[in-house]
C-alpha atoms as a PDB file:
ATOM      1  CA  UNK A   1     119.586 -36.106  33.823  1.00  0.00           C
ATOM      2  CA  UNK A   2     117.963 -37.398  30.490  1.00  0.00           C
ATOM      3  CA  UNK A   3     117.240 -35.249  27.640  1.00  0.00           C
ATOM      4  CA  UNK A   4     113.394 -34.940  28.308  1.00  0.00           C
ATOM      5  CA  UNK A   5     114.252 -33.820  32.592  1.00  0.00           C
ATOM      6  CA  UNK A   6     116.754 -31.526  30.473  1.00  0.00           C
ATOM      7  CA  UNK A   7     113.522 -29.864  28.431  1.00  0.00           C
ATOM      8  CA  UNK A   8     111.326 -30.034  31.691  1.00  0.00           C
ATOM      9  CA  UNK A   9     113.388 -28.340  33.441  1.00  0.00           C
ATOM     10  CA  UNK A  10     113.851 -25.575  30.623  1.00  0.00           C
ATOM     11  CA  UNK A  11     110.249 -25.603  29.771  1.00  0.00           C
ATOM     12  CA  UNK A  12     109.767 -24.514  33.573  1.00  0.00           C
ATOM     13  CA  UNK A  13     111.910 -21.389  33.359  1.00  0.00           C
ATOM     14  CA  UNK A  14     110.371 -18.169  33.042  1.00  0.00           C
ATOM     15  CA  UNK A  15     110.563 -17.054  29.006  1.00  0.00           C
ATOM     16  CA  UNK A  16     113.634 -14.507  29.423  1.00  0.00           C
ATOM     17  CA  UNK A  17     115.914 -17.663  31.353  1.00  0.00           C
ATOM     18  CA  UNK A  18     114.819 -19.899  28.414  1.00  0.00           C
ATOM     19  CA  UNK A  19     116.008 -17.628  26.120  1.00  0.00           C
ATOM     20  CA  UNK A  20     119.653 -17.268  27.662  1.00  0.00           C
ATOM     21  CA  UNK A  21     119.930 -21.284  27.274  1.00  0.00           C
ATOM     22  CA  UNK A  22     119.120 -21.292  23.933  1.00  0.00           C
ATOM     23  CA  UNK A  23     121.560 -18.137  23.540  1.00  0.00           C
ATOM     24  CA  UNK A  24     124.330 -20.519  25.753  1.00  0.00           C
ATOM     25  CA  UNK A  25     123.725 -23.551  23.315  1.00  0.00           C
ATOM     26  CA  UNK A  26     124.151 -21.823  20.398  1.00  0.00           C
ATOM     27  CA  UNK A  27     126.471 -20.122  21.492  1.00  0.00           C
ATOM     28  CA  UNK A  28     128.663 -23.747  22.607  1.00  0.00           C
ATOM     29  CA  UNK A  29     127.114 -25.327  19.765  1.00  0.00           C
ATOM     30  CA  UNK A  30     129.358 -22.314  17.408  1.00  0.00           C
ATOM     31  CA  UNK A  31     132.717 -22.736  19.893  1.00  0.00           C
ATOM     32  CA  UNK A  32     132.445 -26.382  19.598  1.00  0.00           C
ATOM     33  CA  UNK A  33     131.106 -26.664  15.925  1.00  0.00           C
ATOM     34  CA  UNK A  34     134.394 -29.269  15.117  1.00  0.00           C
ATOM     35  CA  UNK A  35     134.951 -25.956  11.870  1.00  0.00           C
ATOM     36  CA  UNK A  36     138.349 -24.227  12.139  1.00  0.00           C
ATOM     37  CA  UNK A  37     138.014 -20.749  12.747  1.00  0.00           C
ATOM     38  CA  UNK A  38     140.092 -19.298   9.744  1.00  0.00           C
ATOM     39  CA  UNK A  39     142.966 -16.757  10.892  1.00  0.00           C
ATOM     40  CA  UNK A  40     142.455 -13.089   9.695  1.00  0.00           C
ATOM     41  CA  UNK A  41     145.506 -12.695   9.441  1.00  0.00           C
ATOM     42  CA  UNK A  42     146.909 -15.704   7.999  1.00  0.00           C
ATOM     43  CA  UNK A  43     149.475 -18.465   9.134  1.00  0.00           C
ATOM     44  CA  UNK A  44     151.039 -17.280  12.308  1.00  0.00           C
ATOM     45  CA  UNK A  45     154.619 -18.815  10.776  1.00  0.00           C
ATOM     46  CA  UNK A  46     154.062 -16.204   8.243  1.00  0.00           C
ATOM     47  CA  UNK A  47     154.325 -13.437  11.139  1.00  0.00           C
ATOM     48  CA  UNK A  48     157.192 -11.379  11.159  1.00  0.00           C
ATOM     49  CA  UNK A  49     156.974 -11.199  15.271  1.00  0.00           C
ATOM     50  CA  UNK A  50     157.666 -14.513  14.676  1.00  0.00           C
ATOM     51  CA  UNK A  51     161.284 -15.904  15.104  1.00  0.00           C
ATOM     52  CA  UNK A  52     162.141 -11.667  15.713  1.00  0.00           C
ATOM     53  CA  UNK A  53     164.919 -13.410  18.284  1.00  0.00           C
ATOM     54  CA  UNK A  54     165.802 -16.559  15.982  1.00  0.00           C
ATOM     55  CA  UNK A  55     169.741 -14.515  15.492  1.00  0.00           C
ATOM     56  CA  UNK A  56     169.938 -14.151  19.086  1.00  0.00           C
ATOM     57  CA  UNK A  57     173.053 -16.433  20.745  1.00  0.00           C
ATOM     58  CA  UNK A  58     171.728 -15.976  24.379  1.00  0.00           C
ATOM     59  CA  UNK A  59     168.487 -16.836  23.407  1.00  0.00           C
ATOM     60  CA  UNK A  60     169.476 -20.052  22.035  1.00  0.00           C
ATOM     61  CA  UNK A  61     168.180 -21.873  24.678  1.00  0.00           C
ATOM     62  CA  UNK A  62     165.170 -20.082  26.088  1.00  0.00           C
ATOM     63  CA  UNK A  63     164.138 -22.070  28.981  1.00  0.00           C
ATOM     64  CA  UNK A  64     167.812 -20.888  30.460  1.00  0.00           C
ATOM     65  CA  UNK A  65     167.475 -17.476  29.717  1.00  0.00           C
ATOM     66  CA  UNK A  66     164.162 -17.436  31.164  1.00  0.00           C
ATOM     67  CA  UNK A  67     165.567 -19.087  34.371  1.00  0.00           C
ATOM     68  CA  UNK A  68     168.608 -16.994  34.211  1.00  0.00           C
ATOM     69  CA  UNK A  69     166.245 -14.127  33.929  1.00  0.00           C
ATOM     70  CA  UNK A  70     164.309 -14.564  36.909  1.00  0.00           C
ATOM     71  CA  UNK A  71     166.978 -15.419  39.110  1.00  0.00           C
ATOM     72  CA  UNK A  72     168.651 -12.318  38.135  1.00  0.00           C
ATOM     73  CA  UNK A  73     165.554 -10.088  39.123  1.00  0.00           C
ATOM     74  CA  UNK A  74     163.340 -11.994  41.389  1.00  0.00           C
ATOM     75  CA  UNK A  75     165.937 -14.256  42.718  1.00  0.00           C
ATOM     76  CA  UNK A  76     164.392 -17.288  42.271  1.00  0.00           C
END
């Protein structure tokens, strides 16, 4: 489909449906806008949830003591 079949097709929409694809394109249009939505609460490094387990020896590895983990309770 070309651009002009694109506004045909739009143009042939009752008024209300024409306005929720101009709502859905700006809508994409501000998701995909290529601008990086700035963090309100700054760098997530700078989180203190982050690294809470960093002192942790059995969490040194974490892919093992997620594994560990589930075969202890699920059995997997």
């Amino acid at each position: 489909m070309n651009i002009q079949e694109t506004i045909d097709k739009l143009t042939a929409l009752p008024p209300e449906q024409q306005v929720e694809v101009r709502n859905f394109i700006e809508f994409l249009g501000a998701r995909h806008s290529g601008q990086a939505r700035a963090r309100p609460f700054g760098p997530l490094r700078d989180d203190p949830f982050v690294g809470m387990w960093q002192d942790r020896k059995d969490m040194a590895d974490s892919t093992a003591w997620v594994r560990d983990l589930r075969a202890t309770e699920w059995g997997v």
